[in-house]
C-alpha atoms as a PDB file:
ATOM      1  CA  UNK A   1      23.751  -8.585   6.568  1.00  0.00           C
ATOM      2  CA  UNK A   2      20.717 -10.318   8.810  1.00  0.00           C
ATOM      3  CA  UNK A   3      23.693 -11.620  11.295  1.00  0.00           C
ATOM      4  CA  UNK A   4      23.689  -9.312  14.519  1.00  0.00           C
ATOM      5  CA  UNK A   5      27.570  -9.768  14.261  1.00  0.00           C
ATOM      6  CA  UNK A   6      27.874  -7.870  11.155  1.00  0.00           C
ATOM      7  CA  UNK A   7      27.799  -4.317  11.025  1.00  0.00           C
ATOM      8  CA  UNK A   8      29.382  -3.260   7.802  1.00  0.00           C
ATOM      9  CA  UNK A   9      30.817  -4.714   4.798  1.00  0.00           C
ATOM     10  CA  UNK A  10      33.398  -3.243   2.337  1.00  0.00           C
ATOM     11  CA  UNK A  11      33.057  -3.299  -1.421  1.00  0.00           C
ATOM     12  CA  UNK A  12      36.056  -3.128  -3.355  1.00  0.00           C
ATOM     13  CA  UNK A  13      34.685  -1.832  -6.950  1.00  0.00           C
ATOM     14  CA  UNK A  14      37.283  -2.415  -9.798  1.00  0.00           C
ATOM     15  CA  UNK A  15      36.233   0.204 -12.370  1.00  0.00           C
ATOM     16  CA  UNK A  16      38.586   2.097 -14.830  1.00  0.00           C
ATOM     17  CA  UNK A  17      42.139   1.694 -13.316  1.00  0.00           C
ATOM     18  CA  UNK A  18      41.581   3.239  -9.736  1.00  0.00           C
ATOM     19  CA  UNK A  19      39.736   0.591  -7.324  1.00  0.00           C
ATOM     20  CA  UNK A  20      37.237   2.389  -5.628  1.00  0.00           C
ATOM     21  CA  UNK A  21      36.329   1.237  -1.427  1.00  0.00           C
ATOM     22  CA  UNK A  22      32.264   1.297  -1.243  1.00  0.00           C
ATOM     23  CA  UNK A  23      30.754   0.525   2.266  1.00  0.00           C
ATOM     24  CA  UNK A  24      27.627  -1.086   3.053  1.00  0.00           C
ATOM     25  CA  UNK A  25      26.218  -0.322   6.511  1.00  0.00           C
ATOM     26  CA  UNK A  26      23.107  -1.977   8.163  1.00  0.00           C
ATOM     27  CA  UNK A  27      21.011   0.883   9.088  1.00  0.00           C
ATOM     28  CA  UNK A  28      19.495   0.831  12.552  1.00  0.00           C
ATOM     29  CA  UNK A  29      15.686  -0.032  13.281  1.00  0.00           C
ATOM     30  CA  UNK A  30      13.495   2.874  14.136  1.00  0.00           C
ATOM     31  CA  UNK A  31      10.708   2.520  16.419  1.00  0.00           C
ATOM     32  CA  UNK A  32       7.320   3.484  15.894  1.00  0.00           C
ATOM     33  CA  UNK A  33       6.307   5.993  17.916  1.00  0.00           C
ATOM     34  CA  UNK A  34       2.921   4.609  18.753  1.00  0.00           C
ATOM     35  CA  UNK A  35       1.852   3.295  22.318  1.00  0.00           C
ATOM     36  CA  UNK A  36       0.740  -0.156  22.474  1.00  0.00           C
ATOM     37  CA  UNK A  37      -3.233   1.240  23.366  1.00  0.00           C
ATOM     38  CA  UNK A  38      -3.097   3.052  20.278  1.00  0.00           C
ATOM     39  CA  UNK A  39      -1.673   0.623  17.892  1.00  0.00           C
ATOM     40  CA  UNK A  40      -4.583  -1.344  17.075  1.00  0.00           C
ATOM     41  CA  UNK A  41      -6.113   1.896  16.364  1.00  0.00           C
ATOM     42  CA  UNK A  42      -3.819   2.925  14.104  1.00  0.00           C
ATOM     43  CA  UNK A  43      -3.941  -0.094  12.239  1.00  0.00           C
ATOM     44  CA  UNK A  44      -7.492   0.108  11.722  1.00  0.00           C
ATOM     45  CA  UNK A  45      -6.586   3.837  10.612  1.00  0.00           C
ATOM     46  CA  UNK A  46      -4.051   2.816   7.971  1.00  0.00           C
ATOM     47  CA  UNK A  47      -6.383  -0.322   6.591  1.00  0.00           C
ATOM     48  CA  UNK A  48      -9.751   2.340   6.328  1.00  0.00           C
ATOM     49  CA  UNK A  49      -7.264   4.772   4.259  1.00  0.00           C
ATOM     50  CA  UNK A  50      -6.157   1.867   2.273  1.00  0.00           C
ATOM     51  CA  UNK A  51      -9.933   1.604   1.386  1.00  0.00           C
ATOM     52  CA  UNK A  52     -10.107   4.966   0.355  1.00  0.00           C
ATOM     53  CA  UNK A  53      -6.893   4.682  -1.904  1.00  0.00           C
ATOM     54  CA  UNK A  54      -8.960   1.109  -3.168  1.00  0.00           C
ATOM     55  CA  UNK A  55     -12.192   3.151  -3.699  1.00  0.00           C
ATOM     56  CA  UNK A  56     -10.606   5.973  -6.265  1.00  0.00           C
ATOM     57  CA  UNK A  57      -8.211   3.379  -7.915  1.00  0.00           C
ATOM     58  CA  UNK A  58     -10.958   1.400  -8.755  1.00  0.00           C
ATOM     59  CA  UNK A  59     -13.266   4.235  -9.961  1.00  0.00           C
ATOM     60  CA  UNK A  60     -10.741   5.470 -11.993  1.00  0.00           C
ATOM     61  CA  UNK A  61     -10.313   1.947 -13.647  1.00  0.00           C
ATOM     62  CA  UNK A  62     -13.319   1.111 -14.544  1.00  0.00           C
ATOM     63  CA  UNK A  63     -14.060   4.933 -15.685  1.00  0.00           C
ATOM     64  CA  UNK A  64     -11.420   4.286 -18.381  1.00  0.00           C
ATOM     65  CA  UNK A  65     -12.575   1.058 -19.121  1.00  0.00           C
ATOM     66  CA  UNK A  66     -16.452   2.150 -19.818  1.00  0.00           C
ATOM     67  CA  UNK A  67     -14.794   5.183 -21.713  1.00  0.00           C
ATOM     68  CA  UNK A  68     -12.864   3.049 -23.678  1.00  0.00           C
ATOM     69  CA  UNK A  69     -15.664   1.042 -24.292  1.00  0.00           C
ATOM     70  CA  UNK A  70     -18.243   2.953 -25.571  1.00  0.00           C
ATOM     71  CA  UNK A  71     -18.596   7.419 -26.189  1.00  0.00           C
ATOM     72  CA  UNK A  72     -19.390   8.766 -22.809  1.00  0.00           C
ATOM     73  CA  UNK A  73     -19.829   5.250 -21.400  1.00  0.00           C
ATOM     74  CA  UNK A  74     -18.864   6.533 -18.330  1.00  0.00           C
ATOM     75  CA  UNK A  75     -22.077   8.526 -17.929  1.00  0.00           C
ATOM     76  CA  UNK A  76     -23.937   5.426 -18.932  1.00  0.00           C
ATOM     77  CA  UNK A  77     -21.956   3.079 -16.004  1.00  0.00           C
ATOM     78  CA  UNK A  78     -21.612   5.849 -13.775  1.00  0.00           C
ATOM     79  CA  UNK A  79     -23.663   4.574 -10.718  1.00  0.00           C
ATOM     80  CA  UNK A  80     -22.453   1.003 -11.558  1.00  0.00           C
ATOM     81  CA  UNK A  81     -18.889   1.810 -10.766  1.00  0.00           C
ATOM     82  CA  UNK A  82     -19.911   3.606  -8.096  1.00  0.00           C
ATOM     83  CA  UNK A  83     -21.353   0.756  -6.116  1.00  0.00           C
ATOM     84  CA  UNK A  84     -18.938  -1.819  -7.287  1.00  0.00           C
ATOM     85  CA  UNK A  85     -15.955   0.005  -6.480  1.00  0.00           C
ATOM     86  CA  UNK A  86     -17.517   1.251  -3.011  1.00  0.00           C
ATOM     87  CA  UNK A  87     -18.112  -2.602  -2.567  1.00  0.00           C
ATOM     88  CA  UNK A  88     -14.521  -3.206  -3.178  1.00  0.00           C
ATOM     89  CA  UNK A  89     -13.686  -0.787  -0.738  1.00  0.00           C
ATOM     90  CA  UNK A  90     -15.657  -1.992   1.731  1.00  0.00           C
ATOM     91  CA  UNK A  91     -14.464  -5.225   1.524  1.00  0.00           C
ATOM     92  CA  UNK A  92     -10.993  -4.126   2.292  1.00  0.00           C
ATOM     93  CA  UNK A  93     -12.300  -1.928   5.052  1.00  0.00           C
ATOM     94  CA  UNK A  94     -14.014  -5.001   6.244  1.00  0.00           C
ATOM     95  CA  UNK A  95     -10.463  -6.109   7.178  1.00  0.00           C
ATOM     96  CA  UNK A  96      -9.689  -3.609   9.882  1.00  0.00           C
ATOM     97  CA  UNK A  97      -9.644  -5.132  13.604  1.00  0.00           C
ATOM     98  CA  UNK A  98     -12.829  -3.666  15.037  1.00  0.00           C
ATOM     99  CA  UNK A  99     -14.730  -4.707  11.321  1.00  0.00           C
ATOM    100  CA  UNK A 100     -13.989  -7.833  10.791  1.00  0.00           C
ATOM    101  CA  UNK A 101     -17.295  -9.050  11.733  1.00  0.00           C
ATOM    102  CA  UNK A 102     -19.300  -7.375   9.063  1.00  0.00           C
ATOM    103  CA  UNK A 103     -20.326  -9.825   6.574  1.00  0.00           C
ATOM    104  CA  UNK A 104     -18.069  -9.601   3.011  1.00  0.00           C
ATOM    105  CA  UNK A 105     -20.383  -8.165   0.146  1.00  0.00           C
END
């Protein structure tokens, strides 16, 4: 359904002994409702909250693995995973337009 000539296709389901008529539409495109000033600004929004999402993912996984590792391992590693999931972060914060020219860590 990619061709601009096509706007909907029927499906003829056989199932049981009543054919049923199923139709496939192509939905519209939505715009964003963003200006173009404020785009690149958004971006850099949605990128520094994907580092955030990045940052506790990462915490959390190597929490469980240091628990799994060891009793209360995760009071041992504790500042470890810290700074190497805050590093991991960073580098994907590093990625937003106005950051990119922070050096990767």
């Amino acid at each position: 359904m990619d061709d601009e000539l096509v706007k909907r296709i029927t499906i003829i389901q056989r199932t049981g002994e009543t054919p049923e008529a199923v139709i496939a539409e192509k939905e519209p495109r939505r715009r964003r409702k963003t200006s173009v000033l404020t785009a690149p600004f958004e971006r850099a929004a949605r990128r520094l909250i994907r580092a955030e999402i990045i940052f506790g993912q990462e915490a959390l996984r190597r929490h469980n693995r240091a628990n799994r590792r060891r009793r209360d391992g995760w009071l041992l590693e504790g500042p470890a995973i810290v700074i190497e999931s805050g590093r991991r972060a960073y580098n994907e914060a590093r990625k937003a337009v106005p950051f990119r020219i922070l050096p990767k860590i």
